[in-house]
Protein backbone atom coordinates (compact mmCIF):
# COMPACT_ATOMS: atom_id res chain seq x y z
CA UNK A 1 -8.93 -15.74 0.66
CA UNK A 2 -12.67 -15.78 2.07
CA UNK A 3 -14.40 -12.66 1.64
CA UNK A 4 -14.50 -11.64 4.99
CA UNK A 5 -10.85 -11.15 5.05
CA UNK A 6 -10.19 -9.15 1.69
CA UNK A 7 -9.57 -5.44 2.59
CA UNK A 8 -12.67 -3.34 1.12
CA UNK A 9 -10.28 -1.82 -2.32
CA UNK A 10 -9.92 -5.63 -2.93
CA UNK A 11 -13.73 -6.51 -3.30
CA UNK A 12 -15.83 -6.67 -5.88
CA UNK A 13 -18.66 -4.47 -7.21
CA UNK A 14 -20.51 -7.49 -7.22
CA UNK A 15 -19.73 -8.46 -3.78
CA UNK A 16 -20.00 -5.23 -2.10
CA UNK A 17 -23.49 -6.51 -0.07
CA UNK A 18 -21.95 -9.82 1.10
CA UNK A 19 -18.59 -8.34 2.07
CA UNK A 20 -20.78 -6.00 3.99
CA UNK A 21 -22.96 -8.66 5.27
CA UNK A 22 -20.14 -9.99 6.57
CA UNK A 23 -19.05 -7.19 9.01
CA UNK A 24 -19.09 -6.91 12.73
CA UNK A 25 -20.59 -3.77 13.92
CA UNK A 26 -20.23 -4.38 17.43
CA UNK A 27 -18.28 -1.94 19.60
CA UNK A 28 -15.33 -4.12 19.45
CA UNK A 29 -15.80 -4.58 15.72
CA UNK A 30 -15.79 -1.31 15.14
CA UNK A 31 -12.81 -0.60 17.38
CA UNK A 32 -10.75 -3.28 15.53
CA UNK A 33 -11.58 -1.23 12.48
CA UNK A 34 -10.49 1.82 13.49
CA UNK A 35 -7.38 0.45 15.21
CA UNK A 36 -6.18 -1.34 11.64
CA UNK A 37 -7.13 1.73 9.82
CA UNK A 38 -5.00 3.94 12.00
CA UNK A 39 -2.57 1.16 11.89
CA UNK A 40 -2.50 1.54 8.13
CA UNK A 41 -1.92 5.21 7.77
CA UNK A 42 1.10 5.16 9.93
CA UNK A 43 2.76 2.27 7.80
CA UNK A 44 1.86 4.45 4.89
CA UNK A 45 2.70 7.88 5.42
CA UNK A 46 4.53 8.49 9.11
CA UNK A 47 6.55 5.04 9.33
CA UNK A 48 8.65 5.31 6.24
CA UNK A 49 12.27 4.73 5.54
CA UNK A 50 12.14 7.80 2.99
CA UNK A 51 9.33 9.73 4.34
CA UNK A 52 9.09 13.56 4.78
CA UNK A 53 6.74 15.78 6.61
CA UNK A 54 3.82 14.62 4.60
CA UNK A 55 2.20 12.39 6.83
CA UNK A 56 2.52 14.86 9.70
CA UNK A 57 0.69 17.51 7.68
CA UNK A 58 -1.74 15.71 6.28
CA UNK A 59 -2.60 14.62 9.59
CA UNK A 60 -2.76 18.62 11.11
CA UNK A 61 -4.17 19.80 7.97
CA UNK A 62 -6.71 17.52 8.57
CA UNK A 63 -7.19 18.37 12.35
CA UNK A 64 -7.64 22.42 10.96
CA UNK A 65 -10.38 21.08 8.90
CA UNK A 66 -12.11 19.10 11.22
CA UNK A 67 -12.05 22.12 13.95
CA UNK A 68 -13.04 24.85 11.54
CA UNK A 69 -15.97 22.79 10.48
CA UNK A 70 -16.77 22.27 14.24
CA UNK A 71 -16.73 26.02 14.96
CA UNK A 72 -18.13 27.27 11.81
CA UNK A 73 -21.47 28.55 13.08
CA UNK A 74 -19.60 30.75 16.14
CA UNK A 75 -16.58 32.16 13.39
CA UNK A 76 -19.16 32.96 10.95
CA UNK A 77 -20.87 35.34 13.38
């Protein structure tokens, strides 16, 4: 299909700039973006017919991460 439409694991070396180029950055954009990515990681790993807690964990493993890094500077003191 065009180039616009190929997810970004499906492009190119080569056509990393233009598929770039091609991008909307505009609030909405962007908010598209993040809906299909969110979108995608519940197909993959919290929407599954043989799934486990993985998703889930990932997910609040994550979250830990994310909040330690946040509140590094007052737990380090």
């Amino acid at each position: 299909g065009p180039l616009s439409e190929r997810p970004l694991m499906e492009v190119r070396l080569g056509e990393l700039h233009t598929w770039i180029s091609t991008c909307n950055f505009s609030p909405q954009g962007l908010l598209g973006a993040v809906h299909r990515a969110w979108s995608s990681y519940c197909a993959k790993y919290i929407h599954v017919k043989q799934g486990g807690p993985a998703g889930i964990s990932m997910l609040l493993a994550g979250y830990c991460l994310l909040s330690y890094g946040w509140n590094y500077q007052h737990l380090s003191k």
